[in-house]
C-alpha atoms as a PDB file:
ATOM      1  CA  UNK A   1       0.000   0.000   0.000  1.00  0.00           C
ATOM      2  CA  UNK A   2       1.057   3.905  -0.386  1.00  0.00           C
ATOM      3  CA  UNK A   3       3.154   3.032  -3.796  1.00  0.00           C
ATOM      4  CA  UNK A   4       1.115   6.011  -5.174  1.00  0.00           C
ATOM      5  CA  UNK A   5       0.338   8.458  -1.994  1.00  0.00           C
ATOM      6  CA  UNK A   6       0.683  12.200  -3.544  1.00  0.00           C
ATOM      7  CA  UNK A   7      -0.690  11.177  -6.950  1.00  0.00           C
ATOM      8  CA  UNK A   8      -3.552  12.076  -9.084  1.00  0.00           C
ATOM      9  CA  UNK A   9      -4.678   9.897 -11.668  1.00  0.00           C
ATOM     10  CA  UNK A  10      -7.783   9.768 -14.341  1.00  0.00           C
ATOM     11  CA  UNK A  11      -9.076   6.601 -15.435  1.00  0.00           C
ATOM     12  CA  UNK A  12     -11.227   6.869 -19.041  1.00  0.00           C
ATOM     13  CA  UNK A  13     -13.527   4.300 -19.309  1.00  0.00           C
ATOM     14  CA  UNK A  14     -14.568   3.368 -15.565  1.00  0.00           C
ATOM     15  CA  UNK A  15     -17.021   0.282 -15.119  1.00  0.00           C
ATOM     16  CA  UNK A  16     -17.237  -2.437 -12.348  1.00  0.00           C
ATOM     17  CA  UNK A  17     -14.720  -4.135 -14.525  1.00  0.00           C
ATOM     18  CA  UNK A  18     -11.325  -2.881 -15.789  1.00  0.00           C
ATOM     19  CA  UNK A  19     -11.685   0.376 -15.066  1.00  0.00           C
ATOM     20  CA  UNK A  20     -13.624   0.143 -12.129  1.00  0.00           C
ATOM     21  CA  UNK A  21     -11.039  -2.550 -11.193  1.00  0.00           C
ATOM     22  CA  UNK A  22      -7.762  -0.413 -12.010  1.00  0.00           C
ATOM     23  CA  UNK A  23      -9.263   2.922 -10.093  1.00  0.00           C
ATOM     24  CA  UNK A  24      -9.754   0.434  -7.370  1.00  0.00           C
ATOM     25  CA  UNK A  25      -6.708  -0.693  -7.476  1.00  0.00           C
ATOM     26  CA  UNK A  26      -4.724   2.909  -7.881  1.00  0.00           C
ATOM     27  CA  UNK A  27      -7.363   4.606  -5.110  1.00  0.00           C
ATOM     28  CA  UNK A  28      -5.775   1.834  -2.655  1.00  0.00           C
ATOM     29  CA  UNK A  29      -2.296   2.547  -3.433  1.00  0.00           C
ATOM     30  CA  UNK A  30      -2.947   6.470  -1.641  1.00  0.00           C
ATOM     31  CA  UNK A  31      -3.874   8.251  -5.255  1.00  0.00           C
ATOM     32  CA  UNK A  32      -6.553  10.645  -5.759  1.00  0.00           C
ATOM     33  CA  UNK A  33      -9.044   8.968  -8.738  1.00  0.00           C
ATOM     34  CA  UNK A  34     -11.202  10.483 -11.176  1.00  0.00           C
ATOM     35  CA  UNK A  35     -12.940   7.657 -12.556  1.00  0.00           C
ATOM     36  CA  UNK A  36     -14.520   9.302 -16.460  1.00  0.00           C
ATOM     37  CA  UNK A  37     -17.352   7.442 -18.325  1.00  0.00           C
ATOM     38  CA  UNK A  38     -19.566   8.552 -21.316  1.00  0.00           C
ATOM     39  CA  UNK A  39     -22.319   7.661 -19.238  1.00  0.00           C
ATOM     40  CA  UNK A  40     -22.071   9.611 -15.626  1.00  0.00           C
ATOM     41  CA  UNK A  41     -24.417   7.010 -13.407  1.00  0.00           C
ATOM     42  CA  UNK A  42     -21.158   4.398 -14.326  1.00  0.00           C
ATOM     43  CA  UNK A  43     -18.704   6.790 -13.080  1.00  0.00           C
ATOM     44  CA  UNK A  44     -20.748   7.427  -9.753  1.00  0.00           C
ATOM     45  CA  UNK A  45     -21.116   4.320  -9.243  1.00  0.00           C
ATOM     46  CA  UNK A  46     -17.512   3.391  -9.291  1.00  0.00           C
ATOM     47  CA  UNK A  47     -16.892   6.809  -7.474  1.00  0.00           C
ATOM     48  CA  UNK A  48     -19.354   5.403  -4.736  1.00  0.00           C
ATOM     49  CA  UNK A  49     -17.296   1.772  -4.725  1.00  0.00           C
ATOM     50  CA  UNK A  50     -14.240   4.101  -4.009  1.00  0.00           C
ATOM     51  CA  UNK A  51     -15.370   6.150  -1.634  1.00  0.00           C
ATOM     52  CA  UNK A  52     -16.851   3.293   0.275  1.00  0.00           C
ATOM     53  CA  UNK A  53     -13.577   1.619   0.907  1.00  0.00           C
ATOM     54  CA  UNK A  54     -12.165   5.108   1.996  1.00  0.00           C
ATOM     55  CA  UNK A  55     -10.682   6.091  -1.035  1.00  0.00           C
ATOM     56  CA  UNK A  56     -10.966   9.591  -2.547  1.00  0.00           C
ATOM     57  CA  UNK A  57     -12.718   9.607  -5.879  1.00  0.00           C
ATOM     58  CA  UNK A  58     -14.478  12.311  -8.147  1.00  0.00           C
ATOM     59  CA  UNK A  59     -16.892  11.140 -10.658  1.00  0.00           C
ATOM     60  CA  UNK A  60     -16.331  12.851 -14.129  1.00  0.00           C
ATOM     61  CA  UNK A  61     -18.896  12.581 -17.522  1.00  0.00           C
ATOM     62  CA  UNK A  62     -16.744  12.433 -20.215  1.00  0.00           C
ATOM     63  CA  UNK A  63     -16.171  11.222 -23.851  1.00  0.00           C
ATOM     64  CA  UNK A  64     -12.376  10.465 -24.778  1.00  0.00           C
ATOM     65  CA  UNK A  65     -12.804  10.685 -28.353  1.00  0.00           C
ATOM     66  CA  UNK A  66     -14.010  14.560 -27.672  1.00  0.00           C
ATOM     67  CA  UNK A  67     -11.524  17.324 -27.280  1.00  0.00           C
ATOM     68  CA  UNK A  68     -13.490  19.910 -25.706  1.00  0.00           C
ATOM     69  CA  UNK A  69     -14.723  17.145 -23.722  1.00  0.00           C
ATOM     70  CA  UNK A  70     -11.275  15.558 -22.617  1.00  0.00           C
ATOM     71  CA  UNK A  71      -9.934  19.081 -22.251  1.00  0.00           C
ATOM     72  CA  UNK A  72     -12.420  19.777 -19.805  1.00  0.00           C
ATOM     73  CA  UNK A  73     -11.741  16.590 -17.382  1.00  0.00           C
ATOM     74  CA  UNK A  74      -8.380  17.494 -17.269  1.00  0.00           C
ATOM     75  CA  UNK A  75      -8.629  21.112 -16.612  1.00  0.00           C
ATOM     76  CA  UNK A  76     -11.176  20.226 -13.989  1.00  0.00           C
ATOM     77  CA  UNK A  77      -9.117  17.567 -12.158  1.00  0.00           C
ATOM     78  CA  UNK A  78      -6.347  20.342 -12.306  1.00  0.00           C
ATOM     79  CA  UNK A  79      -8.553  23.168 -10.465  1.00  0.00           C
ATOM     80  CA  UNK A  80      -9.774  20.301  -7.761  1.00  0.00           C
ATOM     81  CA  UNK A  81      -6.612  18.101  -7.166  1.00  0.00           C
ATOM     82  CA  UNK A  82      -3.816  20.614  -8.513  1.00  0.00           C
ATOM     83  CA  UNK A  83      -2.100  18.025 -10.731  1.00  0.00           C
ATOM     84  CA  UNK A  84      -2.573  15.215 -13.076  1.00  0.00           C
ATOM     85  CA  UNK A  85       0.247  12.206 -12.524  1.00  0.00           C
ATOM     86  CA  UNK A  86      -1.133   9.751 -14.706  1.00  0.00           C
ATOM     87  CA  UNK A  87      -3.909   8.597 -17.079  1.00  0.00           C
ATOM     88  CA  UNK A  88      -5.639   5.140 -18.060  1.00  0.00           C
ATOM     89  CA  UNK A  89      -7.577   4.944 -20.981  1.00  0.00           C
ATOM     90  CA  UNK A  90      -9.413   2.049 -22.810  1.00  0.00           C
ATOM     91  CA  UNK A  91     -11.896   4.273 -24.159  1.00  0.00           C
ATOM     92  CA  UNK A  92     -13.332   2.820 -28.099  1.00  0.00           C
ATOM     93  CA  UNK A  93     -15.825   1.325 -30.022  1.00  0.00           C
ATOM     94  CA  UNK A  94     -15.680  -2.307 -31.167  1.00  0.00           C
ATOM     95  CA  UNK A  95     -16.944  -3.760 -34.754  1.00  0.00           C
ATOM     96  CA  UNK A  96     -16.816  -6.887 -36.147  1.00  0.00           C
ATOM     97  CA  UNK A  97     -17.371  -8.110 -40.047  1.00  0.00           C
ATOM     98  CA  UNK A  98     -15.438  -9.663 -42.460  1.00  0.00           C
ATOM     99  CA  UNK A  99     -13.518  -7.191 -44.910  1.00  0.00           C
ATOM    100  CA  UNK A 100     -16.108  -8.310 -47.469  1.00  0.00           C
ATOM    101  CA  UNK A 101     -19.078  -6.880 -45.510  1.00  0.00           C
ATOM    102  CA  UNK A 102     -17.313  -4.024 -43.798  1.00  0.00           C
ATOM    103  CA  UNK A 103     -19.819  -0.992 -43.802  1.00  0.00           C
ATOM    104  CA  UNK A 104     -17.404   2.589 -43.829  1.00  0.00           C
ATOM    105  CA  UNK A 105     -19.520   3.915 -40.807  1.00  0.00           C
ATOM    106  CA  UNK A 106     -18.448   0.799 -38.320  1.00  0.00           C
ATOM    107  CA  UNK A 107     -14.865   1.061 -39.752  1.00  0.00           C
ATOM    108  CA  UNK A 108     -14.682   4.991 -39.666  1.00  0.00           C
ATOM    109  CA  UNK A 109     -15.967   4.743 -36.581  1.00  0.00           C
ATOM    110  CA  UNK A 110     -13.331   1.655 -35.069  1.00  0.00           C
ATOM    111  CA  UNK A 111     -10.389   3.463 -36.326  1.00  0.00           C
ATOM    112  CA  UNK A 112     -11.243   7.225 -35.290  1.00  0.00           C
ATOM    113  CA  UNK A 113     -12.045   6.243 -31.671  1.00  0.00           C
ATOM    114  CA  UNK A 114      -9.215   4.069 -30.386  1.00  0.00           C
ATOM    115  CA  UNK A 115      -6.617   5.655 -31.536  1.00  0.00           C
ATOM    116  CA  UNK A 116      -8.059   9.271 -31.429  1.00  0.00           C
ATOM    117  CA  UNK A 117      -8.638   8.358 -28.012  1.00  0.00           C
ATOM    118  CA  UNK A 118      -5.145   7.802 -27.205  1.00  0.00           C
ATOM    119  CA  UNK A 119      -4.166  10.828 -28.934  1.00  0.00           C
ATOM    120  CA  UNK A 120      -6.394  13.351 -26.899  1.00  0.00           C
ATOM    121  CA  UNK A 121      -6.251  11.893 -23.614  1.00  0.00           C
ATOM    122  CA  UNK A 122      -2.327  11.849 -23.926  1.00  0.00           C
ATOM    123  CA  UNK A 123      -2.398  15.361 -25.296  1.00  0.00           C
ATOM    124  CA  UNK A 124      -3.957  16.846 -22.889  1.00  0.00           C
ATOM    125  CA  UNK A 125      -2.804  15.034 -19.761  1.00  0.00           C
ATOM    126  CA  UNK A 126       0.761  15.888 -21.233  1.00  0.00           C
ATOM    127  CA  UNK A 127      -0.196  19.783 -21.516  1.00  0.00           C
ATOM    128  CA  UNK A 128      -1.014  19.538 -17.829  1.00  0.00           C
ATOM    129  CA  UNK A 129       2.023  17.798 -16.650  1.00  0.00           C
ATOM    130  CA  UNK A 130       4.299  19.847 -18.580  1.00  0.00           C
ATOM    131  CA  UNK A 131       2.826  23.131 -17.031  1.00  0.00           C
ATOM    132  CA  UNK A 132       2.954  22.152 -14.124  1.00  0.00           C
ATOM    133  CA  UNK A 133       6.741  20.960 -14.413  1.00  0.00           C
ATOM    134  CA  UNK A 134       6.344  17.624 -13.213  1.00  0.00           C
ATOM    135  CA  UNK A 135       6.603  14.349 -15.433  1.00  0.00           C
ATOM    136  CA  UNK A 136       4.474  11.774 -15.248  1.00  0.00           C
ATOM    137  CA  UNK A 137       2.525   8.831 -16.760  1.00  0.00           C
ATOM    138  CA  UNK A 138       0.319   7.551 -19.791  1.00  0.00           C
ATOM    139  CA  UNK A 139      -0.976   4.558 -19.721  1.00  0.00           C
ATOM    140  CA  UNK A 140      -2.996   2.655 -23.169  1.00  0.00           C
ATOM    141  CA  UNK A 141      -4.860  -0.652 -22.096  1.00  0.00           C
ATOM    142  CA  UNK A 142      -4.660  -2.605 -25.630  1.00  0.00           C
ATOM    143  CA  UNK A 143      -5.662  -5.974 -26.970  1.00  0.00           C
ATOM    144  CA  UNK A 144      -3.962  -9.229 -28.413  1.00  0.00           C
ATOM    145  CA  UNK A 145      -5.598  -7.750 -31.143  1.00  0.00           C
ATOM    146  CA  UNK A 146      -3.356  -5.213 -31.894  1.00  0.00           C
ATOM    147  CA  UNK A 147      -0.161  -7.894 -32.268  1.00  0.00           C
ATOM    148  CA  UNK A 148      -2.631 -10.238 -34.599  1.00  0.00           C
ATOM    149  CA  UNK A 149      -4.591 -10.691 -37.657  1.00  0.00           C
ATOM    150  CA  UNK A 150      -7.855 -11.828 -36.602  1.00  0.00           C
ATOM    151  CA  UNK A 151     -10.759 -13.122 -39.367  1.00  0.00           C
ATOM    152  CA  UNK A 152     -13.514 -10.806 -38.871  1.00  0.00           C
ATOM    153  CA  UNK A 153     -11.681  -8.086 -36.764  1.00  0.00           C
ATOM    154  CA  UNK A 154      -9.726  -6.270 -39.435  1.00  0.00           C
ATOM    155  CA  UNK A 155     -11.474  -2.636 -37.946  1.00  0.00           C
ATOM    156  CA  UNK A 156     -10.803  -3.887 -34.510  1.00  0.00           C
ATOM    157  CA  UNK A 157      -7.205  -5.043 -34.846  1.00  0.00           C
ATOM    158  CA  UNK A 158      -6.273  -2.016 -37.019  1.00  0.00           C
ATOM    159  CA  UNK A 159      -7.655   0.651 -34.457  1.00  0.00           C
ATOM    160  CA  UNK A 160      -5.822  -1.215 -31.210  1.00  0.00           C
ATOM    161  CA  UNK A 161      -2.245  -1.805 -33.761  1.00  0.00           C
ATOM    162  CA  UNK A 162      -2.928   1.899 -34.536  1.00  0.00           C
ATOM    163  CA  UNK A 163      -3.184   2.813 -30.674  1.00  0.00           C
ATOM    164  CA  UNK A 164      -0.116   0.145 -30.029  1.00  0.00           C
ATOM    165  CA  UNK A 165       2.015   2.278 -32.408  1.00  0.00           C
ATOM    166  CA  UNK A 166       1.065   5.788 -31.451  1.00  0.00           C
ATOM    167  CA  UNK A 167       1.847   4.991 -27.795  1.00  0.00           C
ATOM    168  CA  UNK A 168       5.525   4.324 -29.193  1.00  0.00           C
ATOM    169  CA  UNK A 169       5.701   7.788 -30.850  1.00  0.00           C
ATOM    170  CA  UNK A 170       3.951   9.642 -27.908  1.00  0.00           C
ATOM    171  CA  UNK A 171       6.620   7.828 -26.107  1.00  0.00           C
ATOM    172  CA  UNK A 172       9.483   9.311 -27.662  1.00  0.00           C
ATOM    173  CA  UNK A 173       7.840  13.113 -28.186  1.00  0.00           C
ATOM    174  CA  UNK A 174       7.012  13.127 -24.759  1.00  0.00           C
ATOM    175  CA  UNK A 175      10.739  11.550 -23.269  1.00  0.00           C
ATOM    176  CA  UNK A 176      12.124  14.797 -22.597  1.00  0.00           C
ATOM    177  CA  UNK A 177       9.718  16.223 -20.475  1.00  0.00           C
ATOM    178  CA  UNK A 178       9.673  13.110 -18.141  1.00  0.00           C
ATOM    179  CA  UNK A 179       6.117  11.715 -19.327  1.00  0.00           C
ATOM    180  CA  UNK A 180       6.300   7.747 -20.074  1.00  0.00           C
ATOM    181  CA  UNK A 181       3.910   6.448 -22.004  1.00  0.00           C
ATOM    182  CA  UNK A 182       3.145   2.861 -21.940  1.00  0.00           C
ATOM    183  CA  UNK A 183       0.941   0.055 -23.206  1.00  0.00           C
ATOM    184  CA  UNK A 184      -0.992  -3.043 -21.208  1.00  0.00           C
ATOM    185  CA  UNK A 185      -2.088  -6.239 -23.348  1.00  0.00           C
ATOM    186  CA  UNK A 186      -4.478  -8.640 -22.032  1.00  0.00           C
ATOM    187  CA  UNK A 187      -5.781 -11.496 -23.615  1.00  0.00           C
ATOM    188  CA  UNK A 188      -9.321 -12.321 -23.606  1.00  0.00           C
ATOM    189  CA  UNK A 189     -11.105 -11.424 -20.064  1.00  0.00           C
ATOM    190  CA  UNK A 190     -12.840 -13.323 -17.806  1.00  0.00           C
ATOM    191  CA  UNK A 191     -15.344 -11.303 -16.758  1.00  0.00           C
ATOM    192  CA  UNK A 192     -16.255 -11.750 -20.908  1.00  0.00           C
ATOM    193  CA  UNK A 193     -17.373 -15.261 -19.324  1.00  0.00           C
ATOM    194  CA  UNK A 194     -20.526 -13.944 -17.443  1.00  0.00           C
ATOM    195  CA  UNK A 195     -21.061 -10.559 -20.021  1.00  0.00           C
ATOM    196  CA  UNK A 196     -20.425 -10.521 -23.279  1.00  0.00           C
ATOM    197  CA  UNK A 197     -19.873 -14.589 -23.898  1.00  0.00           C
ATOM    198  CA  UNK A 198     -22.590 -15.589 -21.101  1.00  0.00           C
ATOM    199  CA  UNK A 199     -24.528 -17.517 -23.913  1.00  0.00           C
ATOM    200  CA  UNK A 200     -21.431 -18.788 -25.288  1.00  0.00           C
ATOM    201  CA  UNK A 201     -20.470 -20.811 -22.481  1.00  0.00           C
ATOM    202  CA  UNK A 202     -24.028 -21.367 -21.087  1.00  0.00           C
ATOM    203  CA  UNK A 203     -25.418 -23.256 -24.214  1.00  0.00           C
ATOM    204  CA  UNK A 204     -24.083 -26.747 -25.510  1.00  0.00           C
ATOM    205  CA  UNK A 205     -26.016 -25.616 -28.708  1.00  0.00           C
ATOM    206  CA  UNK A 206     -25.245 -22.345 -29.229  1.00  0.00           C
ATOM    207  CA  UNK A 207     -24.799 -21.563 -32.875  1.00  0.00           C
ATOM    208  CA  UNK A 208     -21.972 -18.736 -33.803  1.00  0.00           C
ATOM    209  CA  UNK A 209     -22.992 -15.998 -36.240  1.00  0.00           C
ATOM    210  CA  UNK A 210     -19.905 -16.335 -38.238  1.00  0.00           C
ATOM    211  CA  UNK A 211     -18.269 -20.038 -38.229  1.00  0.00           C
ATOM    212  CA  UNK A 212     -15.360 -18.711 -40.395  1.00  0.00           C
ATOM    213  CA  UNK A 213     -14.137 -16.201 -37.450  1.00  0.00           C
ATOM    214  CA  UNK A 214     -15.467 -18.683 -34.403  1.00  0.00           C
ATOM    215  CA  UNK A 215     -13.248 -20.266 -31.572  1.00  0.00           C
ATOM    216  CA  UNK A 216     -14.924 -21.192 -28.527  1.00  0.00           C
ATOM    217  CA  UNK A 217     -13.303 -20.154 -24.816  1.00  0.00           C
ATOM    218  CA  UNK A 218     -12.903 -23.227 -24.714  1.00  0.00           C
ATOM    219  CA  UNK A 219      -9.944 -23.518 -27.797  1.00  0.00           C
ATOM    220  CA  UNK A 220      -9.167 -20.213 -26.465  1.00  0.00           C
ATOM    221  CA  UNK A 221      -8.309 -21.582 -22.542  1.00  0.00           C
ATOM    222  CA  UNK A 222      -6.306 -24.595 -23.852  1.00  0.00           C
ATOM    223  CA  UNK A 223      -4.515 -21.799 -25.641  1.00  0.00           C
ATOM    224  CA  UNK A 224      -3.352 -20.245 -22.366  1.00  0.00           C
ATOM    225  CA  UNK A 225      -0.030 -21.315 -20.607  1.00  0.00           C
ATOM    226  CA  UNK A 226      -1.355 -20.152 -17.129  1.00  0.00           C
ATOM    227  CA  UNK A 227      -4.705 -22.045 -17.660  1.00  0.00           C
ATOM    228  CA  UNK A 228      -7.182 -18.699 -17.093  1.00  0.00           C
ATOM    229  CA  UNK A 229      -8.024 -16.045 -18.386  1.00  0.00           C
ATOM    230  CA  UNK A 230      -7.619 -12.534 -17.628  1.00  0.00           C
ATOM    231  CA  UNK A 231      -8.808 -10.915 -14.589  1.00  0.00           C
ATOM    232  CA  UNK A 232      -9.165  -7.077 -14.238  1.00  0.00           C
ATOM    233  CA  UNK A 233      -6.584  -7.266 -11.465  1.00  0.00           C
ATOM    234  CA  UNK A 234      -4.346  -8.690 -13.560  1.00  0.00           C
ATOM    235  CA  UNK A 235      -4.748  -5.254 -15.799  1.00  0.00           C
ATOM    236  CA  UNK A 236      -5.102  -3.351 -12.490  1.00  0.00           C
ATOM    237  CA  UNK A 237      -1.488  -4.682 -10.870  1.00  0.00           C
ATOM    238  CA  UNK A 238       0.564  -3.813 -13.917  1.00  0.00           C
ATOM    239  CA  UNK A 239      -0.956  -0.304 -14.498  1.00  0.00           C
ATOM    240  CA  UNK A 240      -0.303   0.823 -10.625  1.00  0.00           C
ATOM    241  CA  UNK A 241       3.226  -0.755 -11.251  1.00  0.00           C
ATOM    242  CA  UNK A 242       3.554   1.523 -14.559  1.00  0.00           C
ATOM    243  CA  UNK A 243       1.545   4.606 -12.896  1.00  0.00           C
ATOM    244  CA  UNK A 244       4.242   4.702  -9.612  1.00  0.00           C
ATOM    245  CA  UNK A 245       7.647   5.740  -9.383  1.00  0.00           C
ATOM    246  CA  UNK A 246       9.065   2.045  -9.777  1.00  0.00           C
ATOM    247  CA  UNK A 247       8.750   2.172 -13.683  1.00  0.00           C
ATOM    248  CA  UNK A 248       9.977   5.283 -13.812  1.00  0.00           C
ATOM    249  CA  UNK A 249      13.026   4.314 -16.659  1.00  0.00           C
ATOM    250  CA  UNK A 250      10.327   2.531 -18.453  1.00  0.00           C
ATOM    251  CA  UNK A 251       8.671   3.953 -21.599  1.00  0.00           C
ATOM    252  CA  UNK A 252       7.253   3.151 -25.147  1.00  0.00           C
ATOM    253  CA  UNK A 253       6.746  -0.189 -23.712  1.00  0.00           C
ATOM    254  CA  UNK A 254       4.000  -2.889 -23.916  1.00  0.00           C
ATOM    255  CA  UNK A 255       3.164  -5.408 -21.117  1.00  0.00           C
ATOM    256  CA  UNK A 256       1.342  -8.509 -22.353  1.00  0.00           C
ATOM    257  CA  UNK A 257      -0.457  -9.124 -19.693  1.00  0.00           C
ATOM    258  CA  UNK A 258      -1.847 -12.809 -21.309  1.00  0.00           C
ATOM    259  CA  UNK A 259      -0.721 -15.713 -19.419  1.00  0.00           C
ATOM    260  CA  UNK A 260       2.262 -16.727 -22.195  1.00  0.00           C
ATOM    261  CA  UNK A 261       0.344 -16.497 -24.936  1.00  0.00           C
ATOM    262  CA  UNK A 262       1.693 -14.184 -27.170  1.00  0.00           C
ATOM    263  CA  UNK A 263       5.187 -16.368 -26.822  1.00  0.00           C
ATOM    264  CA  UNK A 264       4.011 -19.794 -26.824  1.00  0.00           C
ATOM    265  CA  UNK A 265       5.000 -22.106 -30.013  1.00  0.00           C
ATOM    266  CA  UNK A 266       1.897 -20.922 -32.426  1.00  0.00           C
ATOM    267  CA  UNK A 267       0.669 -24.498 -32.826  1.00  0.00           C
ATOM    268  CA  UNK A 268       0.989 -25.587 -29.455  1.00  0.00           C
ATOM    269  CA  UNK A 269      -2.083 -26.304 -27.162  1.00  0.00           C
ATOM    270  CA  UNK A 270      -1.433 -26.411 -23.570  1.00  0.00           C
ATOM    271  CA  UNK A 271      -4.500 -27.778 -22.597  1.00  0.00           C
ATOM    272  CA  UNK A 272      -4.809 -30.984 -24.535  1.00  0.00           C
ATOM    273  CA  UNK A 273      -1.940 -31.664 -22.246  1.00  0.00           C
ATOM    274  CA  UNK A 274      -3.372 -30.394 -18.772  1.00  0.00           C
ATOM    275  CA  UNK A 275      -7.092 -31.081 -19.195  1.00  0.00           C
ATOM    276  CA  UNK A 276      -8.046 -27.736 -18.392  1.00  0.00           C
ATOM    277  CA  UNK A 277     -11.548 -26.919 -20.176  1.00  0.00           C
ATOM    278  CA  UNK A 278     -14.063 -24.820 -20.219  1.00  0.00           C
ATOM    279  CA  UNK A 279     -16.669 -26.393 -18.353  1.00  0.00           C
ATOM    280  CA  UNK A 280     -14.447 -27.058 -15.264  1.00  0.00           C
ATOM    281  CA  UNK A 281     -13.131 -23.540 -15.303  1.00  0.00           C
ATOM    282  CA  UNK A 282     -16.867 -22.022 -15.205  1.00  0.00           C
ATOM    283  CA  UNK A 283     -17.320 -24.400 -11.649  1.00  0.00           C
ATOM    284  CA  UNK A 284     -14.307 -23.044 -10.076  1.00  0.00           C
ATOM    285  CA  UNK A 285     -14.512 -19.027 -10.439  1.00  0.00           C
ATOM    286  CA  UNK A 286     -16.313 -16.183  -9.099  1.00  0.00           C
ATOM    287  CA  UNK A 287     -17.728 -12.811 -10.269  1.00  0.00           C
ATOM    288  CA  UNK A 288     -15.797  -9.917  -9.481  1.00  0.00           C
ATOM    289  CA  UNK A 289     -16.534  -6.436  -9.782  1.00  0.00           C
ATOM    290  CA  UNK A 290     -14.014  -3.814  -9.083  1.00  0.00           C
ATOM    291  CA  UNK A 291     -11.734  -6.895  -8.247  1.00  0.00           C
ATOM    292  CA  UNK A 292     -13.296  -8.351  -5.756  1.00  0.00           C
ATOM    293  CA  UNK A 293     -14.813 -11.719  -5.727  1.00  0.00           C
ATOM    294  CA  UNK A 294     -18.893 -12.007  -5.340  1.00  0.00           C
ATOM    295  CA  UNK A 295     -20.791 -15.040  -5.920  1.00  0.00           C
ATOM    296  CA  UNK A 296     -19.373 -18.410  -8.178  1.00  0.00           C
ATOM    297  CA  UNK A 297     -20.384 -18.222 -11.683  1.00  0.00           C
ATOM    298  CA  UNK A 298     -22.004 -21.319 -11.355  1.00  0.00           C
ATOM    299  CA  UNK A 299     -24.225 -22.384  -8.029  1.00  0.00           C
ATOM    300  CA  UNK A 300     -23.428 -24.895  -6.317  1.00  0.00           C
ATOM    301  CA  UNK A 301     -25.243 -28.587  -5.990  1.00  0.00           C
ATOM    302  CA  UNK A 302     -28.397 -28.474  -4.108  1.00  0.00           C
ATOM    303  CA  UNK A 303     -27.355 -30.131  -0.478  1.00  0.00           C
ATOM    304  CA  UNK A 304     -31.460 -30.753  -0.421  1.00  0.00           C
ATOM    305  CA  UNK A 305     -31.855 -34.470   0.346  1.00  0.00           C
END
């Protein structure tokens, strides 16, 4: 605890999961949070989560891939905290098609938000921290995505390789006033498992919309050195580690925060040699929200006899 007493950091993108999760996380290490959201009953919520525990927290509306609209979070963190140390963002909009049915709108709209959200949020966190004379820290939560081709994801994967590479230029304009900017990779999430995938891993007959593009979690957790998937706190340990002082000789880097799997042999499958699956996995974890564990994905056996 205290590894970042005296700081100030904004978190774009602030939900019971990663965000919520890394404010969490920061909050507990002594910073002062301001947790942004396009939608303002998320961000007060996670502001309430924080403030619960003891933490101190500001709730913020706020859309990254607006510049009067970033501009104004960080000029009002500014007047209430007096500085800005460091920024998260994951802020962006996701689309998925094959190239052959990619509408312009969902790819305009995939490559102008991820990577314009970088830009601004670094832009003007950076204006603050160089007024105000002090470095400090930018941090980019990414995607496996942006290191892979992926059928069906070519908007997706561009915008996050996009992202991945202006991260390593803000890096090296921003080097010489102290800023580091750095990157975060996770794999695919487990808190996916009970959201986005529920149905997924629910139904033995669920059909995928696009077979061409479809691997189960399943393929994906045999894929996985470590045998699970991402948690939040997973995300939420390596950004306090790049927001304090201990990574301070570290920028223009990317942590793949992924269990192995970016470095494993391509064609090698862990889990046909562990037994880990899908099925077991879903019995043995818990819902978490803001990184701490609720109730088991699963309920237990009745005990009735």
């Amino acid at each position: 605890m205290g590894r970042l007493t005296g700081k100030v950091a904004v978190v774009f993108g602030a939900g019971p999961n990663i965000g919520g999760t890394i404010a969490h996380f920061i909050g507990r290490e002594g910073a002062k949070v301001v947790v942004v959201d396009l939608n303002l009953p998320v961000a007060e919520e996670t502001a309430q989560f924080l403030k619960s525990r003891g933490y101190e927290c500001t709730a913020m509306q706020g859309n990254a891939v607006s510049e009067p609209s970033v501009s104004s979070v960080i000029e009002k963190t500014v007047a209430h905290y007096g500085r800005v140390d460091a920024i998260v963002n994951m802020a962006g909009k996701i689309h998925w098609a094959p190239v052959t049915e990619m509408e312009l709108e969902d790819w305009t709209a995939s490559l102008t938000s991820f990577p314009t959200a970088g830009m601004l949020t670094t832009k003007h966190a950076a204006r603050a921290m160089i007024k105000a004379g002090h470095g400090g820290s930018i941090i980019h939560i990414l995607s496996t995505a942006a290191h892979f081709g992926e059928a069906s994801g070519a908007a997706y994967c561009s915008a996050k390789a996009g992202l991945l590479n202006f991260a390593r230029c803000a890096a090296m304009d921003l080097a010489h006033d102290q800023i580091r900017v750095n990157t975060i990779t996770p794999c695919s999430m487990e808190h996916q498992l009970w959201t986005l995938m529920k149905d997924e891993v629910e139904d033995p007959n669920f059909v995928p919309p696009n077979t061409r593009s479809f691997y189960s979690r399943d393929d994906y957790l045999k894929m996985i050195p470590l045998e699970r998937f991402c948690r939040p706190s997973d995300l939420a340990w390596a950004a306090v580690f790049l927001a304090s002082d201990e990574s301070t000789f570290l920028t223009g880097v990317d942590i793949p925060v992924d269990g192995g799997l970016r470095f494993k042999y391509p064609t090698w499958r862990p889990g046909d040699h562990t037994g880990v699956n899908i099925s077991d996995y879903l019995n043995q974890i818990k819902i978490t929200r803001y990184g701490e564990e609720g109730e088991p994905l699963r309920a237990a056996p009745s005990q009735a006899k």
